[in-house]
Protein backbone atom coordinates (compact mmCIF):
# COMPACT_ATOMS: atom_id res chain seq x y z
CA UNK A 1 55.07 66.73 -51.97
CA UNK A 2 56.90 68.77 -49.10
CA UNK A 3 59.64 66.52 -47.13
CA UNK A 4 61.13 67.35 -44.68
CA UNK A 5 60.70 71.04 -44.47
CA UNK A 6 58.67 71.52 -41.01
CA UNK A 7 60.64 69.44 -38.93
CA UNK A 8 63.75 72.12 -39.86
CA UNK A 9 63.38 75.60 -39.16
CA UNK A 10 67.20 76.06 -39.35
CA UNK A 11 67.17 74.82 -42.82
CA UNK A 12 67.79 77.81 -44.91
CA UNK A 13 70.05 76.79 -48.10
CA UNK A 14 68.75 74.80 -50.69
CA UNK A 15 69.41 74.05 -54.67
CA UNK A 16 67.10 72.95 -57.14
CA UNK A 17 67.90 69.72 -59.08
CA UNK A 18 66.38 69.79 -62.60
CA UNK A 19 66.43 66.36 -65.00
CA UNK A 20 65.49 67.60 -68.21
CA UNK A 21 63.61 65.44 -70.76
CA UNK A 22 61.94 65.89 -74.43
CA UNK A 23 58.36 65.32 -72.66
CA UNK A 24 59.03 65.88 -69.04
CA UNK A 25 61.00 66.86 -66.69
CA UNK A 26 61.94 66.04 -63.30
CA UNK A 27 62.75 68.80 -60.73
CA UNK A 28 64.30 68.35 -56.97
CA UNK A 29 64.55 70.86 -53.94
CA UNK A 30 67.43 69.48 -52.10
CA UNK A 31 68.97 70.57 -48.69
CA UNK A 32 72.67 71.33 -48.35
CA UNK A 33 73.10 68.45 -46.81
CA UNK A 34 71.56 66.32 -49.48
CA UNK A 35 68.11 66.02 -47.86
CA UNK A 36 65.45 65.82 -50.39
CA UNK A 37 62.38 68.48 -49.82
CA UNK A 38 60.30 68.36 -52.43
CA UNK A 39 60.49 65.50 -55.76
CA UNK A 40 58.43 65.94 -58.53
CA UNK A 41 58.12 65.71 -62.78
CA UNK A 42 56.17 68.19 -64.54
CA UNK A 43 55.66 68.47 -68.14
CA UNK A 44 58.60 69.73 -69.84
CA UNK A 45 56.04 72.26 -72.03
CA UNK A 46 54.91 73.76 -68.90
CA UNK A 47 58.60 73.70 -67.02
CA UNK A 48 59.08 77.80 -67.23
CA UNK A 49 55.52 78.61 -65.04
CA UNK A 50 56.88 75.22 -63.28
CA UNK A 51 60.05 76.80 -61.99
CA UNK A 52 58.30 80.30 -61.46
CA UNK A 53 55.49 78.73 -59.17
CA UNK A 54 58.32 76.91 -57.32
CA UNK A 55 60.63 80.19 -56.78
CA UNK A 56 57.60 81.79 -55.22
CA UNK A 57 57.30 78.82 -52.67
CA UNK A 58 61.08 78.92 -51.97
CA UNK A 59 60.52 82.64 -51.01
CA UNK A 60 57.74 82.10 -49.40
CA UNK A 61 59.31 79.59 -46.74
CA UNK A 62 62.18 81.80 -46.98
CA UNK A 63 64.82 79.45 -48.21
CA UNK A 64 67.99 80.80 -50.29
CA UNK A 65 68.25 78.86 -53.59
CA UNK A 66 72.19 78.45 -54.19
CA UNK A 67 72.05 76.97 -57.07
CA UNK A 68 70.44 75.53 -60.39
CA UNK A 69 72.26 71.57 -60.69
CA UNK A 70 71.40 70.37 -64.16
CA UNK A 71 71.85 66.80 -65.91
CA UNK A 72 73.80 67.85 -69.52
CA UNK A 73 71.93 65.27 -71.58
CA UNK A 74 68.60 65.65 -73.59
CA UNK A 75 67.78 68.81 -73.69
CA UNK A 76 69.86 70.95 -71.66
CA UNK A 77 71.23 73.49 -73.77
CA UNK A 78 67.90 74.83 -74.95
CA UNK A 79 66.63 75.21 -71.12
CA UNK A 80 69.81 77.47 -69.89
CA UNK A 81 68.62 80.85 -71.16
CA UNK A 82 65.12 80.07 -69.89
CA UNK A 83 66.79 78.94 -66.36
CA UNK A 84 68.64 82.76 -66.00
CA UNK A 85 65.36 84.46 -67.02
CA UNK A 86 63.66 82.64 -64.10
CA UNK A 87 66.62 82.52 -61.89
CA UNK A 88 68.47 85.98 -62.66
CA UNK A 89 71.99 85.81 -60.53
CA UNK A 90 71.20 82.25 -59.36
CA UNK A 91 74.11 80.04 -60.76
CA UNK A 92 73.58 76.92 -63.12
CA UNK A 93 75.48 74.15 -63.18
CA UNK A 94 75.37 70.93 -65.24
CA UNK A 95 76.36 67.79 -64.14
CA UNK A 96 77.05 64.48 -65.67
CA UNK A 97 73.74 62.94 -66.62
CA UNK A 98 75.06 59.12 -66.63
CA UNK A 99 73.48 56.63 -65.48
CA UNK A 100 70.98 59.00 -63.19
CA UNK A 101 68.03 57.33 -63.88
CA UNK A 102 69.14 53.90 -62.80
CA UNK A 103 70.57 55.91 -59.52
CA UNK A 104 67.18 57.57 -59.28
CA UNK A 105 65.30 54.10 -59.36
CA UNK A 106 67.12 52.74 -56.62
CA UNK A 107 66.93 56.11 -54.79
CA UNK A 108 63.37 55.71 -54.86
CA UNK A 109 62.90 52.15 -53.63
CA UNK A 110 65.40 53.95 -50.62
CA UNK A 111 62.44 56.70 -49.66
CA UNK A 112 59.46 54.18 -50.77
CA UNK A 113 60.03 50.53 -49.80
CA UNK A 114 57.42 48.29 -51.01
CA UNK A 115 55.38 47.17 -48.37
CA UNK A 116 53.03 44.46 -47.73
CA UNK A 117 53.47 41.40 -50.11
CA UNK A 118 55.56 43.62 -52.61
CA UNK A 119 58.77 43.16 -50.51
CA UNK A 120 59.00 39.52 -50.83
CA UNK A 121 59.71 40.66 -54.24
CA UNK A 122 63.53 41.42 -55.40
CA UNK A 123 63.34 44.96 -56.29
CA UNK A 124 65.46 44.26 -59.35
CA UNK A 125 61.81 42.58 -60.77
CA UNK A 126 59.26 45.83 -59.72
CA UNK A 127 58.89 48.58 -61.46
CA UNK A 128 58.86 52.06 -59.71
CA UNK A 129 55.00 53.50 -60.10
CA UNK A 130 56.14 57.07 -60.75
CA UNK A 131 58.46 58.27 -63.50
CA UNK A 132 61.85 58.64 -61.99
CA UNK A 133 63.14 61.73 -63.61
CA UNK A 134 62.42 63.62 -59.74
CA UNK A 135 64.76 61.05 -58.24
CA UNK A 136 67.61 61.67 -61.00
CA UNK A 137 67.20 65.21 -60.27
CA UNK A 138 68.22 64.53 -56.40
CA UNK A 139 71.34 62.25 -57.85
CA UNK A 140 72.16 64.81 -59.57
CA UNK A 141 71.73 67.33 -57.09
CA UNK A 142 73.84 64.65 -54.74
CA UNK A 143 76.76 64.17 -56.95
CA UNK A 144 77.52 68.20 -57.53
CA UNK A 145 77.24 68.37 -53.67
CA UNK A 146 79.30 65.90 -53.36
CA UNK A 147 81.98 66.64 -55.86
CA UNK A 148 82.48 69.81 -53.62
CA UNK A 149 79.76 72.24 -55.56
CA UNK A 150 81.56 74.20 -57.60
CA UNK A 151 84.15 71.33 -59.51
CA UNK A 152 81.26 70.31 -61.32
């Protein structure tokens, strides 16, 4: 799902947020100014056509991918040689994977409120409907931004 994308036609530099997993895999276009464009989790056996299918959408809204942000848990080291094949000259950086997911779950109750008679309910008692390895991928994306991109 596209975000906020056509509402921004200055919006040029982005970074890709990837949550890596044994079965899955989150993945995160985020703005430079830590807008989220796109959230999503693919299956982590499919992740390289993944990440090619998505480079051909960044060039084809004509974005400029800064950077790879990467949680260092799970499975990391085995996906940085597949992340320069797909993203030759496009820098990788991992971040501290730490407590992500429970950032990510309250991230997503942030962008999706429950509505209706869900939000009489504390959200501390409802469980998020989609995996939340997307929304760790935008904390992670978020905390390299924030820790000045490059200190990371």
């Amino acid at each position: 799902m596209w975000y906020a994308l056509e509402q921004r036609s200055e919006l040029t530099e982005v970074y890709l947020g990837i949550d890596p997993g044994r079965d899955k895999t989150g993945l995160a276009l985020v703005a430079a100014d830590g807008s989220v464009l796109r959230v999503e989790v693919v299956p982590t056996e499919t992740l390289e056509q993944a990440l090619r299918t998505r480079l051909g959408v960044i060039r084809e809204k004509e974005l400029r991918l800064e950077a790879v942000i990467m949680g260092d848990g799970t499975t990391s080291g085995e996906k940085e040689a597949m992340l320069a094949r797909v993203f030759p000259g496009v820098p990788v950086h991992l971040v501290d994977e730490y407590n992500t997911t429970m950032e990510g779950r309250e991230l997503y109750w942030e962008m999706n409120p429950p509505r209706g008679w869900r939000r009489l309910i504390p959200l501390g008692l409802q469980v998020p409907p989609v995996p939340l390895d997307g929304y760790a991928a935008i904390v992670q994306v978020r905390r390299f931004l924030a820790a000045g991109r490059a200190s990371c």
